[in-house]
N, C-alpha and C. Protein backbone atom coordinates (compact mmCIF):
# COMPACT_ATOMS: atom_id res chain seq x y z
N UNK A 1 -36.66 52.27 62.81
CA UNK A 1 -35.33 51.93 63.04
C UNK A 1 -34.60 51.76 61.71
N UNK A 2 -33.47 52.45 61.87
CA UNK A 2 -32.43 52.13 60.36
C UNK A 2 -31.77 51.31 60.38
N UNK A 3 -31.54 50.01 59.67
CA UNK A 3 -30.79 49.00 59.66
C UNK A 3 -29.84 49.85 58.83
N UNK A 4 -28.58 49.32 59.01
CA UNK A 4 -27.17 49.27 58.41
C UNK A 4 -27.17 48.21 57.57
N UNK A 5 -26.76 48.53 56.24
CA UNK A 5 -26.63 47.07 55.04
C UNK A 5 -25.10 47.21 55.47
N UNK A 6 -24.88 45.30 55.44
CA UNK A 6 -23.78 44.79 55.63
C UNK A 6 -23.52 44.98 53.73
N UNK A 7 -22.18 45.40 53.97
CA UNK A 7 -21.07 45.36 52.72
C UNK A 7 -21.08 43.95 52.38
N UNK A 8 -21.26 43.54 51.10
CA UNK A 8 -21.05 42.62 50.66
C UNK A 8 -19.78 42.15 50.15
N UNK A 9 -19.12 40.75 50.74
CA UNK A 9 -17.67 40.75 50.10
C UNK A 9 -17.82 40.01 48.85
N UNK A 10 -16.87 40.32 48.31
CA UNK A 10 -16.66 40.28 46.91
C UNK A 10 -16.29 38.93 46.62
N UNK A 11 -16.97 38.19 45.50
CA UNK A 11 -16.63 36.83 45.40
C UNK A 11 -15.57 36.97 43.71
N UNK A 12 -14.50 35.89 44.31
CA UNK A 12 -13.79 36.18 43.51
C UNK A 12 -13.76 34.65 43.06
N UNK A 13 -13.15 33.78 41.99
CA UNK A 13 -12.82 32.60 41.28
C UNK A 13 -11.27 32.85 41.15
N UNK A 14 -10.78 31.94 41.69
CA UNK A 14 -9.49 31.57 41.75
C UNK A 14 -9.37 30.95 40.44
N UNK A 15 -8.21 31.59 39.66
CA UNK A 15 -7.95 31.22 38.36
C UNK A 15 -7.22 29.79 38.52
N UNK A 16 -5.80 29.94 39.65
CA UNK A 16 -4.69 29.08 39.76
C UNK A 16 -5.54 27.68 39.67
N UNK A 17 -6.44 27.47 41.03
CA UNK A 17 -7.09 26.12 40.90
C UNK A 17 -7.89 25.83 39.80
N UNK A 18 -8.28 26.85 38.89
CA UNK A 18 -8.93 26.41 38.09
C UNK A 18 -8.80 25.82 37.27
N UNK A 19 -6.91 26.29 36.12
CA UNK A 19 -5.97 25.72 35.67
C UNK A 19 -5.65 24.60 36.30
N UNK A 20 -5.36 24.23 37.62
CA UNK A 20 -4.67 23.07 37.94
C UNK A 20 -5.44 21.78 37.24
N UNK A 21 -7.03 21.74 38.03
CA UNK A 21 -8.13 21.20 37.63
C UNK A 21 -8.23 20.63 36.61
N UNK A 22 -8.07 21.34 35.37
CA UNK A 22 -8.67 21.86 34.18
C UNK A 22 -7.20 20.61 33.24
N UNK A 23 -5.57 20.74 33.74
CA UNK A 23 -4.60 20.34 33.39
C UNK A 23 -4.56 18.97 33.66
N UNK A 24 -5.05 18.60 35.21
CA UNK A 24 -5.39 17.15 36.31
C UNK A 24 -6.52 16.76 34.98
N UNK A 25 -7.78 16.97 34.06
CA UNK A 25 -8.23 16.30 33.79
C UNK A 25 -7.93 16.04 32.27
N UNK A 26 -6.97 16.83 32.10
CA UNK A 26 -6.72 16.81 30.58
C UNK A 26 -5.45 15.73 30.79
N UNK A 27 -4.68 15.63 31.35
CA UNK A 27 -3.67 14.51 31.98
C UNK A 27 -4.73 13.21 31.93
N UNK A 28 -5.88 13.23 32.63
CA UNK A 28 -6.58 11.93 32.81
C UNK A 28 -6.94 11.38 31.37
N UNK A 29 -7.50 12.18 30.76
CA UNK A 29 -8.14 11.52 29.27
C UNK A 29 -7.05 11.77 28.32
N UNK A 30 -5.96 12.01 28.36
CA UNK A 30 -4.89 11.61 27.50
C UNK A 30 -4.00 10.15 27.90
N UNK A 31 -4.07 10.13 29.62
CA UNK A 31 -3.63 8.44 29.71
C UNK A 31 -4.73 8.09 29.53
N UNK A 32 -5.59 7.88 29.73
CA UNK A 32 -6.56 7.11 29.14
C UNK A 32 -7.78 6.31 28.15
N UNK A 33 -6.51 7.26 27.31
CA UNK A 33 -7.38 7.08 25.87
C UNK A 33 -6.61 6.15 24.84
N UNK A 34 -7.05 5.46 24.31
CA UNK A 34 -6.53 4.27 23.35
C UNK A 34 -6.82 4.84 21.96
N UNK A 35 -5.48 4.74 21.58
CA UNK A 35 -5.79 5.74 19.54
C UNK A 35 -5.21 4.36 18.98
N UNK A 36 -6.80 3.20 18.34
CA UNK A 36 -6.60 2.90 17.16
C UNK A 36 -6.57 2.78 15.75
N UNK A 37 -6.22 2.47 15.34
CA UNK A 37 -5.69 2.45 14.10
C UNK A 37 -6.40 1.28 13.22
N UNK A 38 -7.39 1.67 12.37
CA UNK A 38 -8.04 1.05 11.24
C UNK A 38 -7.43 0.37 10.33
N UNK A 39 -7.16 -0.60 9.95
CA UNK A 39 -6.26 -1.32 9.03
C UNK A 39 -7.21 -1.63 8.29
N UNK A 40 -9.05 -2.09 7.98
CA UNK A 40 -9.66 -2.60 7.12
C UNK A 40 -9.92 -1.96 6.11
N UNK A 41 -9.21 -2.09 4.70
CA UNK A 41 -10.10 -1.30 3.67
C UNK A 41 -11.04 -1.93 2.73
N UNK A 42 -11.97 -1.68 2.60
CA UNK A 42 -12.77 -1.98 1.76
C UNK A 42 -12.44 -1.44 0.07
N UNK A 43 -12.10 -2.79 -0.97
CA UNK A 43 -11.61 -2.00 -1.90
C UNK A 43 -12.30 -3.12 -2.85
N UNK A 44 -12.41 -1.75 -3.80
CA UNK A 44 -13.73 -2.63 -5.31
C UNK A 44 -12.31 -2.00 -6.18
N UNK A 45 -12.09 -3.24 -6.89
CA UNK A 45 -11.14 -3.63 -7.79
C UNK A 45 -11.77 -2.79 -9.13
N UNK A 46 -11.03 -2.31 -9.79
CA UNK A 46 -11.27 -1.53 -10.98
C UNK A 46 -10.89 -2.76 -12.44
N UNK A 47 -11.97 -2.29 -13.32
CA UNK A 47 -11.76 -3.58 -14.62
C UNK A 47 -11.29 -2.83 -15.11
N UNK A 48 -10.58 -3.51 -16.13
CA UNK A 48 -9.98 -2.43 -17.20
C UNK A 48 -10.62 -2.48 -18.43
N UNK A 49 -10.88 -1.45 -18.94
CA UNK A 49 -11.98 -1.22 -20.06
C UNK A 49 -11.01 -0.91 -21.17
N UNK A 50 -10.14 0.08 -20.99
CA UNK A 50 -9.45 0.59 -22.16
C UNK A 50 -7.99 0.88 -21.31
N UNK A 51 -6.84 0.23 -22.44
CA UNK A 51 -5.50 1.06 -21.60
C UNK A 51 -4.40 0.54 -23.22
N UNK A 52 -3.51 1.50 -22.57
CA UNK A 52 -2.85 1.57 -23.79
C UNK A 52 -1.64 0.75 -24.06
N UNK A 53 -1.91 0.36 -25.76
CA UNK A 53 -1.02 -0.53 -25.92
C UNK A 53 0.12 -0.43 -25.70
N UNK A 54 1.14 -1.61 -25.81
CA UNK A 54 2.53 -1.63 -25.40
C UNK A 54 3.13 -1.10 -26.79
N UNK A 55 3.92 0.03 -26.03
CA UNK A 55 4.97 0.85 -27.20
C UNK A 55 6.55 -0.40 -27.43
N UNK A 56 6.31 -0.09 -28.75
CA UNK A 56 7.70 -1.13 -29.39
C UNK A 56 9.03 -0.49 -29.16
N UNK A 57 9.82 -0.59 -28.35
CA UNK A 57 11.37 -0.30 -28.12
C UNK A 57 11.92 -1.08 -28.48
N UNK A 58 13.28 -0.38 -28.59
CA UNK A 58 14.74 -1.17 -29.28
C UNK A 58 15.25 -2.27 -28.26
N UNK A 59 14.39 -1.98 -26.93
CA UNK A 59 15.31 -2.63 -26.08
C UNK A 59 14.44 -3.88 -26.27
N UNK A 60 15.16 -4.95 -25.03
CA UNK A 60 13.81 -6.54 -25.50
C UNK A 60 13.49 -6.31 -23.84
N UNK A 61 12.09 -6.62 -24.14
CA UNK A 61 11.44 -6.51 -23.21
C UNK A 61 11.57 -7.78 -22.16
N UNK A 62 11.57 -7.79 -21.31
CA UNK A 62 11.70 -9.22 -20.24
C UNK A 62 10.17 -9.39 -19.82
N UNK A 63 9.63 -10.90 -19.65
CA UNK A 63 8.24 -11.18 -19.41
C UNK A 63 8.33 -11.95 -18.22
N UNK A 64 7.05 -11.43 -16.83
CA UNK A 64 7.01 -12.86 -16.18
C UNK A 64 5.36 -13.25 -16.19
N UNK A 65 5.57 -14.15 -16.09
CA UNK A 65 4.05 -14.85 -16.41
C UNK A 65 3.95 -15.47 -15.29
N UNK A 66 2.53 -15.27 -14.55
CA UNK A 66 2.43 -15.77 -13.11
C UNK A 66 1.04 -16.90 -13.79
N UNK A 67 1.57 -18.20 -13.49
CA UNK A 67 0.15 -18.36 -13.24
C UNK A 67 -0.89 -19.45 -12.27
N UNK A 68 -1.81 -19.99 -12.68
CA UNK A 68 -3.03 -19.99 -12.07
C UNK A 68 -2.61 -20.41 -11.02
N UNK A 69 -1.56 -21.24 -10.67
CA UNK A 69 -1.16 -22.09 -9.46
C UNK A 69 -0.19 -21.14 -9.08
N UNK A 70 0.42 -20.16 -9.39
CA UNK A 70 1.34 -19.52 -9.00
C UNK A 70 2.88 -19.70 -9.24
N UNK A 71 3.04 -20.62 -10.37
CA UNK A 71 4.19 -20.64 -10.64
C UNK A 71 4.63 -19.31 -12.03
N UNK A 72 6.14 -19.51 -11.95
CA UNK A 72 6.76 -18.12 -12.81
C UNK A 72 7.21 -18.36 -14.15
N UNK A 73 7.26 -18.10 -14.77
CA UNK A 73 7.53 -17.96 -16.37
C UNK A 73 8.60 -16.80 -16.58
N UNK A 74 10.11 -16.74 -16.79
CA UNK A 74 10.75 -15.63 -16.87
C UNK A 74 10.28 -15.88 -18.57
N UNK A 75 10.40 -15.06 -19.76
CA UNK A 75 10.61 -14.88 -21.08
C UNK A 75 10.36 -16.65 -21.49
N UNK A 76 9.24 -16.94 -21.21
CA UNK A 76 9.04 -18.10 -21.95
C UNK A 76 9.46 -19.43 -21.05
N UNK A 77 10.71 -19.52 -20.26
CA UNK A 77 11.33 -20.34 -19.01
C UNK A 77 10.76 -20.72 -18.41
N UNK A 78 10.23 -21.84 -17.98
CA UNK A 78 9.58 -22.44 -16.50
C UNK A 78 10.53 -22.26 -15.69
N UNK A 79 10.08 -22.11 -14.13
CA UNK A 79 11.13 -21.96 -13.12
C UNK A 79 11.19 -22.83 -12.51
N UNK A 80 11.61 -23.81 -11.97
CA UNK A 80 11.46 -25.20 -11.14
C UNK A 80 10.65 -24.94 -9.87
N UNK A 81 11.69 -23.40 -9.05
CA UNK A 81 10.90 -23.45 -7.42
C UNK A 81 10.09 -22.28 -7.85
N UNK A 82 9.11 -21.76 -7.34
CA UNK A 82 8.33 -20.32 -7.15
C UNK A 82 8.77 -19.32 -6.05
N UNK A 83 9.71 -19.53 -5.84
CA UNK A 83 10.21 -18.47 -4.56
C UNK A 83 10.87 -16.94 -5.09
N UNK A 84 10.81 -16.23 -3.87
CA UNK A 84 11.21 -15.10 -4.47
C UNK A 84 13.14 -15.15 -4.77
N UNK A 85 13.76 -15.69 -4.73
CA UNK A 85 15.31 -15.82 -4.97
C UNK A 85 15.29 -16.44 -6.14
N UNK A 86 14.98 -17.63 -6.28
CA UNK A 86 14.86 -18.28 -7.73
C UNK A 86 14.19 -17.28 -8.99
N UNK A 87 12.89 -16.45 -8.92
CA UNK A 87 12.87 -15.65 -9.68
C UNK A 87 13.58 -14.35 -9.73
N UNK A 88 14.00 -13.91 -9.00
CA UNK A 88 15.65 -12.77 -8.78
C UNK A 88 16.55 -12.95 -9.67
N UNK A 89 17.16 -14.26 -9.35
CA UNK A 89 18.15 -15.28 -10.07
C UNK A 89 17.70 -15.67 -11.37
N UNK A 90 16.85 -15.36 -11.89
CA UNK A 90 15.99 -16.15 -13.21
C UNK A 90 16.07 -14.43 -13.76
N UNK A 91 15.50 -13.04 -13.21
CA UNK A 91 15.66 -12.25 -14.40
C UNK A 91 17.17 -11.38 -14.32
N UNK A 92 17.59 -11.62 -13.21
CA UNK A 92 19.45 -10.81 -13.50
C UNK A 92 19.57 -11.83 -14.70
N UNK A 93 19.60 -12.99 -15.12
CA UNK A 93 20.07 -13.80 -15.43
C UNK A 93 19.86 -13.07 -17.08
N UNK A 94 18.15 -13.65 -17.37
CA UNK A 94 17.80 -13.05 -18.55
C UNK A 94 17.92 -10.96 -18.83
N UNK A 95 18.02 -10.40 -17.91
CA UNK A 95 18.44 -9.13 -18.25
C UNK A 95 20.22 -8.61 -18.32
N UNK A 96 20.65 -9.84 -17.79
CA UNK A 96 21.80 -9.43 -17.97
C UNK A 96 22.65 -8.21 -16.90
N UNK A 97 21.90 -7.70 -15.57
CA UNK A 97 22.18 -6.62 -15.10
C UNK A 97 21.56 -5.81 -15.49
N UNK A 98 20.91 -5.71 -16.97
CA UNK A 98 20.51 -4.27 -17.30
C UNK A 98 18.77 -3.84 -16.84
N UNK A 99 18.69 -3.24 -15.81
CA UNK A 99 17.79 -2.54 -15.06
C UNK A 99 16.74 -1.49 -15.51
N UNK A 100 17.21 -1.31 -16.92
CA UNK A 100 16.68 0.00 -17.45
C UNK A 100 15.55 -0.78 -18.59
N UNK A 101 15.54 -2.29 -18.77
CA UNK A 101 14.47 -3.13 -19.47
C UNK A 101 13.13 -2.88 -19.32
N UNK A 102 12.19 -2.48 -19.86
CA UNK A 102 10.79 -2.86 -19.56
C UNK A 102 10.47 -4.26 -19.14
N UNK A 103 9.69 -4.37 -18.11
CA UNK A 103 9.29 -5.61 -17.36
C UNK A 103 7.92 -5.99 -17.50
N UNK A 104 7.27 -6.90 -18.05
CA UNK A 104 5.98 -6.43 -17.90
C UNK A 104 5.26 -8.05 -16.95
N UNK A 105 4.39 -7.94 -16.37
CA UNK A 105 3.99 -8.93 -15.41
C UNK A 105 2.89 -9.26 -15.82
N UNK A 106 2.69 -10.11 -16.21
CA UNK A 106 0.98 -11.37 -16.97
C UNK A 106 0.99 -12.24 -15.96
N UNK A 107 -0.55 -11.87 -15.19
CA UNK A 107 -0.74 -12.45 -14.36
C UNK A 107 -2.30 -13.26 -14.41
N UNK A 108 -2.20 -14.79 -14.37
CA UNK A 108 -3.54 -15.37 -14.74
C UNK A 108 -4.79 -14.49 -13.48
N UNK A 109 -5.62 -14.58 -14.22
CA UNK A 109 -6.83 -14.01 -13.71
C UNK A 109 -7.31 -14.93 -12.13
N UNK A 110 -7.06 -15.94 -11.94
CA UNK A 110 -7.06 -16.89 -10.68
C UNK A 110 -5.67 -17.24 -10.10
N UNK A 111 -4.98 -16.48 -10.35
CA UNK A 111 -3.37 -16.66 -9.94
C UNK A 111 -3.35 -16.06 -8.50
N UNK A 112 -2.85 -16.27 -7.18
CA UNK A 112 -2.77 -15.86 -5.98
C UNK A 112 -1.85 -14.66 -5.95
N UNK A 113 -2.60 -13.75 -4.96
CA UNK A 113 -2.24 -12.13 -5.08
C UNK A 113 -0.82 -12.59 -4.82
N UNK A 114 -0.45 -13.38 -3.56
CA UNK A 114 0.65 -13.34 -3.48
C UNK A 114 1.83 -13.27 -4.21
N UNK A 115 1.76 -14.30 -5.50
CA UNK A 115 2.11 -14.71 -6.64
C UNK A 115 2.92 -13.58 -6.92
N UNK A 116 1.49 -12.60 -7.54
CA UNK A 116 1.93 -11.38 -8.38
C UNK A 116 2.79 -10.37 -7.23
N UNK A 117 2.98 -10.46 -6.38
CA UNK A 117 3.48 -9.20 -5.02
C UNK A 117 5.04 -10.11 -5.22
N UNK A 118 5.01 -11.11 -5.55
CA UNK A 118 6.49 -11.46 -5.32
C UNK A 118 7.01 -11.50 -6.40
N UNK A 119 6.28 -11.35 -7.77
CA UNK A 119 7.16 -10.81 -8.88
C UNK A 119 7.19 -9.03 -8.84
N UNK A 120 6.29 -8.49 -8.20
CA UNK A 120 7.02 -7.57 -8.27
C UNK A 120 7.70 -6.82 -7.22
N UNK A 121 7.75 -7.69 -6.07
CA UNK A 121 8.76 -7.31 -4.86
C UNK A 121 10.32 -7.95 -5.70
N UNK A 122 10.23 -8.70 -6.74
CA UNK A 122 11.28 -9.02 -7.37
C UNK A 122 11.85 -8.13 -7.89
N UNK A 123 11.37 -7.50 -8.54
CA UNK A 123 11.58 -5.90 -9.95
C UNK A 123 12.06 -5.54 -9.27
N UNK A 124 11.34 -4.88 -8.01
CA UNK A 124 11.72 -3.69 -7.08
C UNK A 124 13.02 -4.00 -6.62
N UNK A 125 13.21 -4.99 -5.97
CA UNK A 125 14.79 -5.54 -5.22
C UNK A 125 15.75 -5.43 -6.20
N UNK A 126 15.35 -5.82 -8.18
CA UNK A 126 16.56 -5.91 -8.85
C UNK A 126 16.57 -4.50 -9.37
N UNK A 127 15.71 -3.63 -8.45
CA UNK A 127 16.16 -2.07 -9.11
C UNK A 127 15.42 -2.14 -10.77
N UNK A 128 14.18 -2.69 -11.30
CA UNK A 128 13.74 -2.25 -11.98
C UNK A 128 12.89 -1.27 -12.20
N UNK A 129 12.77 -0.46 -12.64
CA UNK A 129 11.47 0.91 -12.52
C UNK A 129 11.06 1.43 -13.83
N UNK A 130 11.01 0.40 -14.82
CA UNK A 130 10.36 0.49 -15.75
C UNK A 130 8.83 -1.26 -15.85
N UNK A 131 8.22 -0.64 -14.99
CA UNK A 131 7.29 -2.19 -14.58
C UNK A 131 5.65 -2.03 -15.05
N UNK A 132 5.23 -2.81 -15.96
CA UNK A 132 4.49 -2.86 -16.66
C UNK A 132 3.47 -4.23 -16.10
N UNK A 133 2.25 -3.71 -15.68
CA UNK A 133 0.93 -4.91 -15.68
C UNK A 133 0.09 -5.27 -16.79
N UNK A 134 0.10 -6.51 -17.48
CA UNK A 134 -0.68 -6.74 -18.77
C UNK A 134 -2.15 -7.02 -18.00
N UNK A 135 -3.02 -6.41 -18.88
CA UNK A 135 -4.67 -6.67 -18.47
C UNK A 135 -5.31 -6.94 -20.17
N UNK A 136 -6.13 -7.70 -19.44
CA UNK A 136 -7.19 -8.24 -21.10
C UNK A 136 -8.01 -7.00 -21.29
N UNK A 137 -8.59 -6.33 -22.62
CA UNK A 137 -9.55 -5.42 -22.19
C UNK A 137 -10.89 -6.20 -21.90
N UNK A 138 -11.66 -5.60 -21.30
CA UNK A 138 -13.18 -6.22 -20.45
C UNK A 138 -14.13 -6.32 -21.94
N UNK A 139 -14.89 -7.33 -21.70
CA UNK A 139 -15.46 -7.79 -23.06
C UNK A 139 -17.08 -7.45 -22.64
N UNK A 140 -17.65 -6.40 -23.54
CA UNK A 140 -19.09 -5.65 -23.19
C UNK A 140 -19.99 -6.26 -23.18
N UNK A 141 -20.54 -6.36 -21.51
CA UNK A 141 -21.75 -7.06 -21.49
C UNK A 141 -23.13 -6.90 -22.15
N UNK A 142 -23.72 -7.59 -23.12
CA UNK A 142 -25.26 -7.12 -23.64
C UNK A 142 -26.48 -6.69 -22.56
């Protein structure tokens, strides 16, 4: 006896649902994903070994001296308060307006970071951009 082979139908994959699917789960793990943001840096402070001396200009240089407790020194001046307005008010005073001064910032070695960020969030506000950090050079260990 001759069997007849049944025709086989043709299997096809529907693209449309496949996209839908494919869009439905890419929708899911984009709401559901949380993107944070690392704020911790780990940072090793650099010594200073060698840096170069201060060049002599015509102009006079303005000084602030931060120290161990965090109080300010404009050019030699004690400041009564340590705030950032009182030292504002302390170098317009000694610069006169003029913005184009070298500034340089001496900051005691145990003086609070803060200290030094608000003399020079000071500079920055009075438009100085000639700003100079004094460092000791590092003394060679045997």
């Amino acid at each position: 006896m001759k069997f007849r082979r049944r025709q086989r139908d043709t299997v096809e994959i529907g693209l449309a649902p496949l996209i839908d699917v494919v869009f439905i789960l890419l929708l899911f793990f984009v709401v559901t994903t949380t993107f944070t943001r690392e704020t911790r840096l780990k940072v090793d402070l650099p010594e200073a070994v060698s840096g170069a001396p201060m060049q002599e200009t015509e102009l006079r240089p303005l000084e602030v001296l931060v120290g161990a407790d965090g109080s300010f020194s404009v050019n030699g001046k004690a400041l009564v308060k340590s705030d950032l307005s009182s030292l504002m008010t302390s170098l317009q005073r000694e610069s006169e307006g003029d913005t184009s001064l070298p500034l340089t910032i001496s900051a005691d070695g145990k003086s609070p970071h803060q200290a030094v960020v608000i003399a020079m969030d000071a500079a920055g506000k009075l438009g100085f951009s000639r700003l100079r950090i004094a460092t000791v050079e590092a003394q060679a260990t045997p």
